[in-house]
Protein backbone atom coordinates (compact mmCIF):
# COMPACT_ATOMS: atom_id res chain seq x y z
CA UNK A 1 -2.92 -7.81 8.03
CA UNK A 2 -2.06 -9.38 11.52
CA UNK A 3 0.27 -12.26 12.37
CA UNK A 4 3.50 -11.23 10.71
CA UNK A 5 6.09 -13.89 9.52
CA UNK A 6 9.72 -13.11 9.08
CA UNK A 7 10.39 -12.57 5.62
CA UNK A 8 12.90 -15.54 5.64
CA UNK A 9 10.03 -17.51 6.98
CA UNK A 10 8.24 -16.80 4.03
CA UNK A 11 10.75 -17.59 1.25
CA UNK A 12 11.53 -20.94 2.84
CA UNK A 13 7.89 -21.87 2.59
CA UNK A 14 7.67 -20.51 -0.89
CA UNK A 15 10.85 -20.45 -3.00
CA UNK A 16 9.18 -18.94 -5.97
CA UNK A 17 12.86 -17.03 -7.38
CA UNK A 18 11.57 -14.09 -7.08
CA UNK A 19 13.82 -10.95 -6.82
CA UNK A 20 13.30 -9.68 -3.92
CA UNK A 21 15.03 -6.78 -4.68
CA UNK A 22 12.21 -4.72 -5.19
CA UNK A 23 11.04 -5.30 -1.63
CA UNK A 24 13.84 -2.25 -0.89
CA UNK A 25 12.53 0.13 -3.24
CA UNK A 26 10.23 1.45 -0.92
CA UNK A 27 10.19 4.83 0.51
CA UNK A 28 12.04 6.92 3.31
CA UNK A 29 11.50 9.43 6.00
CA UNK A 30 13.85 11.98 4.15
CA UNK A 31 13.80 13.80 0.91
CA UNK A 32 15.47 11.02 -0.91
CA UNK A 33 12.39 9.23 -0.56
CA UNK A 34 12.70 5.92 -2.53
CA UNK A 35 16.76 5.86 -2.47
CA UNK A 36 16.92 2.95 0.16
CA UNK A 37 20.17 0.84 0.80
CA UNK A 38 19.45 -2.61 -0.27
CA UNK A 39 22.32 -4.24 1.67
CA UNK A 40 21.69 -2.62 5.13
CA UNK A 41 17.80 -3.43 4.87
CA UNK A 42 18.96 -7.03 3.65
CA UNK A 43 21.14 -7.29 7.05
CA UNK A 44 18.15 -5.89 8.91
CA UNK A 45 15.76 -8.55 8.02
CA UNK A 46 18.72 -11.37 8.49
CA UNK A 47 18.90 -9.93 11.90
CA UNK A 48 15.51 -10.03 12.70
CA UNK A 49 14.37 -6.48 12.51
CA UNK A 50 12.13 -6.87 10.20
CA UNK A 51 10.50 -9.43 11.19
CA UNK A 52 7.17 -7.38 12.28
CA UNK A 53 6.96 -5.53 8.74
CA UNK A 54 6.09 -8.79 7.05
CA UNK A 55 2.98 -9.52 7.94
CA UNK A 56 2.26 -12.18 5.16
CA UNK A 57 -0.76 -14.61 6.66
CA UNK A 58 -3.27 -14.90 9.74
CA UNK A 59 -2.19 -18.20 11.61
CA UNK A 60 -4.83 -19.75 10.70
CA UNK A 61 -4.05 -19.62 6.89
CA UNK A 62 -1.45 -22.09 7.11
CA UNK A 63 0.93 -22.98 4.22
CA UNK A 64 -1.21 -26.29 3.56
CA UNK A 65 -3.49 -24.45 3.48
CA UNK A 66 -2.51 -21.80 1.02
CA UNK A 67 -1.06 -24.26 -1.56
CA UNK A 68 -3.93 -26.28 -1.75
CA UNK A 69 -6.89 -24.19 -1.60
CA UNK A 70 -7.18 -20.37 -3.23
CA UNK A 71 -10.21 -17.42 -3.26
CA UNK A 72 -13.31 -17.55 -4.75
CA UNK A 73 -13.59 -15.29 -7.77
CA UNK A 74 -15.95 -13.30 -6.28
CA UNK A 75 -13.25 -12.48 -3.92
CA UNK A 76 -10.74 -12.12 -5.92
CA UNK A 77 -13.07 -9.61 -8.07
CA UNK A 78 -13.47 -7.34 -4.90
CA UNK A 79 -9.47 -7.70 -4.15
CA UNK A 80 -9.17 -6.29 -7.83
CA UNK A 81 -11.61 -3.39 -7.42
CA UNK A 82 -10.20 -2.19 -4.38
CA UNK A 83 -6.72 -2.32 -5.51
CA UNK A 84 -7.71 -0.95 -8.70
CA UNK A 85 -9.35 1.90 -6.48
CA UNK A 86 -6.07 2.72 -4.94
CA UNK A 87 -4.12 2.94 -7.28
CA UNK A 88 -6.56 5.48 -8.76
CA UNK A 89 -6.69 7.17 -5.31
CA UNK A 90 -2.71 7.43 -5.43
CA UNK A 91 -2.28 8.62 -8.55
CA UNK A 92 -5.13 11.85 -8.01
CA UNK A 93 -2.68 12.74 -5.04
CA UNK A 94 0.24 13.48 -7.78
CA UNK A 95 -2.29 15.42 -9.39
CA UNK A 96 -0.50 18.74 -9.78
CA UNK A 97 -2.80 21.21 -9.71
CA UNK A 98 -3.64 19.65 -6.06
CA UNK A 99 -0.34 21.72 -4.91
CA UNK A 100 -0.75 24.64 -6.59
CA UNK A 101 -1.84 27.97 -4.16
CA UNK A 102 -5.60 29.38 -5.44
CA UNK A 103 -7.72 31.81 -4.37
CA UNK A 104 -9.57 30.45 -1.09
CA UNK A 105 -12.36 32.22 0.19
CA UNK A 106 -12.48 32.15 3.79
CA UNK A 107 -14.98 33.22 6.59
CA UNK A 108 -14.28 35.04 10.12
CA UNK A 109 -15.47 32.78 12.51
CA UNK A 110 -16.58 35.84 14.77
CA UNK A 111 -17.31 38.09 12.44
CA UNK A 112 -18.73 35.91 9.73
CA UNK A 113 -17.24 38.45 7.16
CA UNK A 114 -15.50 36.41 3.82
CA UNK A 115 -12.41 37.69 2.72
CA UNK A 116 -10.41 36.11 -0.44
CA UNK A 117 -6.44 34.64 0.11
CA UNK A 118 -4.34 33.00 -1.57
CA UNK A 119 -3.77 29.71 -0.25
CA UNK A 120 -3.31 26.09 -0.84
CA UNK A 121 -7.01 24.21 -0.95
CA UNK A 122 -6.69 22.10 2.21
CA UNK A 123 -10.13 20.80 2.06
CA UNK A 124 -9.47 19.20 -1.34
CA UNK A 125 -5.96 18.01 -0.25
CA UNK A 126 -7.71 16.52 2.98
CA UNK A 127 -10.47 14.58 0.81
CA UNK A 128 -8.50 13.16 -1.84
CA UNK A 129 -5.82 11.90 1.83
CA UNK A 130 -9.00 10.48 3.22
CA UNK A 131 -10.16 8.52 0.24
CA UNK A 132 -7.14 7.33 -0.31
CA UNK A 133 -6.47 5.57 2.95
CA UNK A 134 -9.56 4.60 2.70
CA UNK A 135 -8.86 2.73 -0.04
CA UNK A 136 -5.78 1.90 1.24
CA UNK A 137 -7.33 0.46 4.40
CA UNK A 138 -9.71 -1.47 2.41
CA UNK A 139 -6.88 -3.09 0.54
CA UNK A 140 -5.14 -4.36 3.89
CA UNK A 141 -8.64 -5.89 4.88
CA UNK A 142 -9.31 -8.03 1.58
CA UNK A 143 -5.73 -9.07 1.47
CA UNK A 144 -5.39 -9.94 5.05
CA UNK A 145 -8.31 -12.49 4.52
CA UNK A 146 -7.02 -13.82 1.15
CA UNK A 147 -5.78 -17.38 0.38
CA UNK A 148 -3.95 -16.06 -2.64
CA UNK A 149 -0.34 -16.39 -2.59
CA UNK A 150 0.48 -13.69 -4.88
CA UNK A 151 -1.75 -11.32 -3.19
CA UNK A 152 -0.72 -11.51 0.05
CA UNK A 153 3.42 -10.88 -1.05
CA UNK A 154 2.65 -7.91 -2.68
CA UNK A 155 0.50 -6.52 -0.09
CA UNK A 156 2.80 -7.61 2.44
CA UNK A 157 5.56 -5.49 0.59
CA UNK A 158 3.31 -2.71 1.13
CA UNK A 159 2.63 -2.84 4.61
CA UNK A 160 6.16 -3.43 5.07
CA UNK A 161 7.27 -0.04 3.19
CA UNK A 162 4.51 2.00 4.51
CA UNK A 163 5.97 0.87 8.12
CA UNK A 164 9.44 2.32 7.15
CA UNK A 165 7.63 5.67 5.91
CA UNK A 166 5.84 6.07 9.70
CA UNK A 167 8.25 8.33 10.98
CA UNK A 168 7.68 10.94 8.01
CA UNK A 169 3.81 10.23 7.65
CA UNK A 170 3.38 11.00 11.33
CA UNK A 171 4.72 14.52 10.78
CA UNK A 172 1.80 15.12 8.27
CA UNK A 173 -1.16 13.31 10.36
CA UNK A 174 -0.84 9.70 9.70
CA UNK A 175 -0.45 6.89 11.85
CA UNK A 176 -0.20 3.34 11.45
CA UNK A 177 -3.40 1.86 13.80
CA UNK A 178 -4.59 -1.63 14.50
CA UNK A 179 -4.14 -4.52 11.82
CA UNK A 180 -1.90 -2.12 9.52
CA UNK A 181 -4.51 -0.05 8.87
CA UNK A 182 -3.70 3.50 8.45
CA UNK A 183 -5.76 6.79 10.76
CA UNK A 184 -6.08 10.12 9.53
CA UNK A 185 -5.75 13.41 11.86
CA UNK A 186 -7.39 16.27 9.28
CA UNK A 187 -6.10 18.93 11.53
CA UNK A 188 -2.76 17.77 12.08
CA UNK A 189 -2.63 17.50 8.20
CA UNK A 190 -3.69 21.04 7.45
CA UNK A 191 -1.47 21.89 9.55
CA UNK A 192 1.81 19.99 7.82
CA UNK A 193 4.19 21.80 6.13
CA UNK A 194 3.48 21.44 2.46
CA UNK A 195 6.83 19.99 1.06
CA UNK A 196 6.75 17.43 3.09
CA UNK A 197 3.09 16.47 1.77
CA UNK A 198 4.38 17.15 -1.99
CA UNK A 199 7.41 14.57 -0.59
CA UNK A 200 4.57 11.83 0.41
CA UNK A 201 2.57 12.13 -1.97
CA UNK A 202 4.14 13.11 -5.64
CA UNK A 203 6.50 11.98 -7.74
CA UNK A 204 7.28 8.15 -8.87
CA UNK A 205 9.43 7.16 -5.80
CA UNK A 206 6.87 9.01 -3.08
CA UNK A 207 4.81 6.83 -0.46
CA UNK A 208 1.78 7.33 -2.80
CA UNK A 209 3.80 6.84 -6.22
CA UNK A 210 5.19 3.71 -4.60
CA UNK A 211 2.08 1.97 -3.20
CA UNK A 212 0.10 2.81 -6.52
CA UNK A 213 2.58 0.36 -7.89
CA UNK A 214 1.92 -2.01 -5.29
CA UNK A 215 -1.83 -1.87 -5.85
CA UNK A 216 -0.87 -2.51 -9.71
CA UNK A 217 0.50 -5.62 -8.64
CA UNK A 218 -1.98 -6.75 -6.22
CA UNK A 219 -4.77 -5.81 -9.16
CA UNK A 220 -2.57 -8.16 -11.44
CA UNK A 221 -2.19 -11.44 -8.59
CA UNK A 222 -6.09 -11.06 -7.87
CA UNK A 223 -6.45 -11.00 -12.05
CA UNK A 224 -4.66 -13.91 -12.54
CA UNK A 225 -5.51 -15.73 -9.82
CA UNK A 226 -9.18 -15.70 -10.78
CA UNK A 227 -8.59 -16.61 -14.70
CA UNK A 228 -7.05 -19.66 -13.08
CA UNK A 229 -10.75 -21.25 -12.08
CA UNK A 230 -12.20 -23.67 -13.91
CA UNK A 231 -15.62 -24.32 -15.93
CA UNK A 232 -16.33 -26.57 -13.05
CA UNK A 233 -15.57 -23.80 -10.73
CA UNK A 234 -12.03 -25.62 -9.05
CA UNK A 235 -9.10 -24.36 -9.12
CA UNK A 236 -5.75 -24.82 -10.95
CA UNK A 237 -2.78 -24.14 -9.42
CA UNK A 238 -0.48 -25.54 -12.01
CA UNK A 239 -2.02 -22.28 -13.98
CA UNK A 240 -1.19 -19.88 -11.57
CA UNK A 241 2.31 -20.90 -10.89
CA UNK A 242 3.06 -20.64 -14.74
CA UNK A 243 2.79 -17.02 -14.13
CA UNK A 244 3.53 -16.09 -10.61
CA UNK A 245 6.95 -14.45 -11.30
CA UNK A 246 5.42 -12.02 -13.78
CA UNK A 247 3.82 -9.62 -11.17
CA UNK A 248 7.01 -9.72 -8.86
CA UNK A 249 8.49 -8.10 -11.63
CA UNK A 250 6.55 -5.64 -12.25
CA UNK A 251 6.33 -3.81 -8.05
């Protein structure tokens, strides 16, 4: 997503009482990952800090016109796949047997002779990482291009926790590139030391635990936004806003 707005900017456009809480339950670049302190990330935004993690709307998508107008539900089916994809992607990383040391055959590159080891599979670990920024990345796209209010706050807390994880993810390959999107060094993974991959990607309060909850809630706005259409194809907003605390809840 591009164009970021402060995240006071946002609230005062939409004062939906939402607890923003859960904006700080993101993760860390130690091994307390997930144990953030609410109060000193509330003075950072206050003080302006933050102000490049919430990247809520493009400039064009005004706040005129994101109360009046919403996506298609053709879009809003694709936002729900790919979210829905994510959070599948996430979850497969906490897959346990994914850290577990197996027997690896591996060739000689000058001799061409195979020999067995014991070894973590880093060609599995590499493909599930790669799919799921893929995914990731493809999240970031639909949801920088949405109209939907919900949508774009929860993928906004996303981007914005996935910025305060860059210092750790860099140590295991992964950078943060162009419009938020993340970039994959397979080398530089394989290389990483292995509890710090277990500490990005397992576990309920890890970088992947947290943004499969994220997705959840993205998967949920783009849901509800698109039961909110009409026979006649329009689109109610009273509907929407009858339930647009529900998924705030629940990231």
């Amino acid at each position: 997503m591009s164009e970021i707005k402060s995240c006071s900017d946002y609230t005062s456009k939409y004062n939906s009482n939402v607890d923003y809480s859960a904006l700080f339950g993101g993760t860390s670049d130690s091994s307390s990952v997930g144990n953030t302190n609410m109060l000193s990330d509330y003075a950072a935004i206050k003080n302006g800090s933050y102000g490049k993690l919430m990247k809520a709307y493009y400039a064009k998508q005004d706040a005129e016109k994101l109360s009046g107008k919403g996506d298609t539900s053709q879009k809003l089916a694709l936002m729900k796949t790919n979210a829905d994809s994510l959070k599948k992607s996430a979850d497969a990383l906490n897959d346990a047997s994914l850290w577990e040391k197996k027997k690896i055959k591996k060739k000689d590159v000058k001799t061409g002779e195979e020999t067995e080891v014991e070894d973590y599979d880093w060609d599995a670990i590499a493909k599930k990482v790669k799919s799921f920024i893929d995914d990731y990345n493809d999240v970031v796209k639909e949801a920088g291009e949405s109209n939907t209010k919900d949508v774009l706050r929860n993928a906004s807390w996303m981007t914005g926790m996935t910025d305060k994880t860059s210092h750790l993810l860099s140590k295991i390959g992964i950078t943060i590139g162009k419009g938020n999107k993340l970039e994959l060094d397979k080398d530089e993974l394989k290389k990483a030391d292995i509890s710090s991959l277990k500490t990005v990607f397992t576990g309920y309060n890890s970088f992947a635990g947290k943004t499969a909850q994220k997705a959840a809630g993205i998967s949920n706005a783009a849901n509800r936004a698109s039961a909110t259409y009409t026979n006649n194809g329009t689109y109610s907003k009273k509907d929407s806003s009858l339930t647009s605390s529900k998924i705030d809840k629940e990231v």
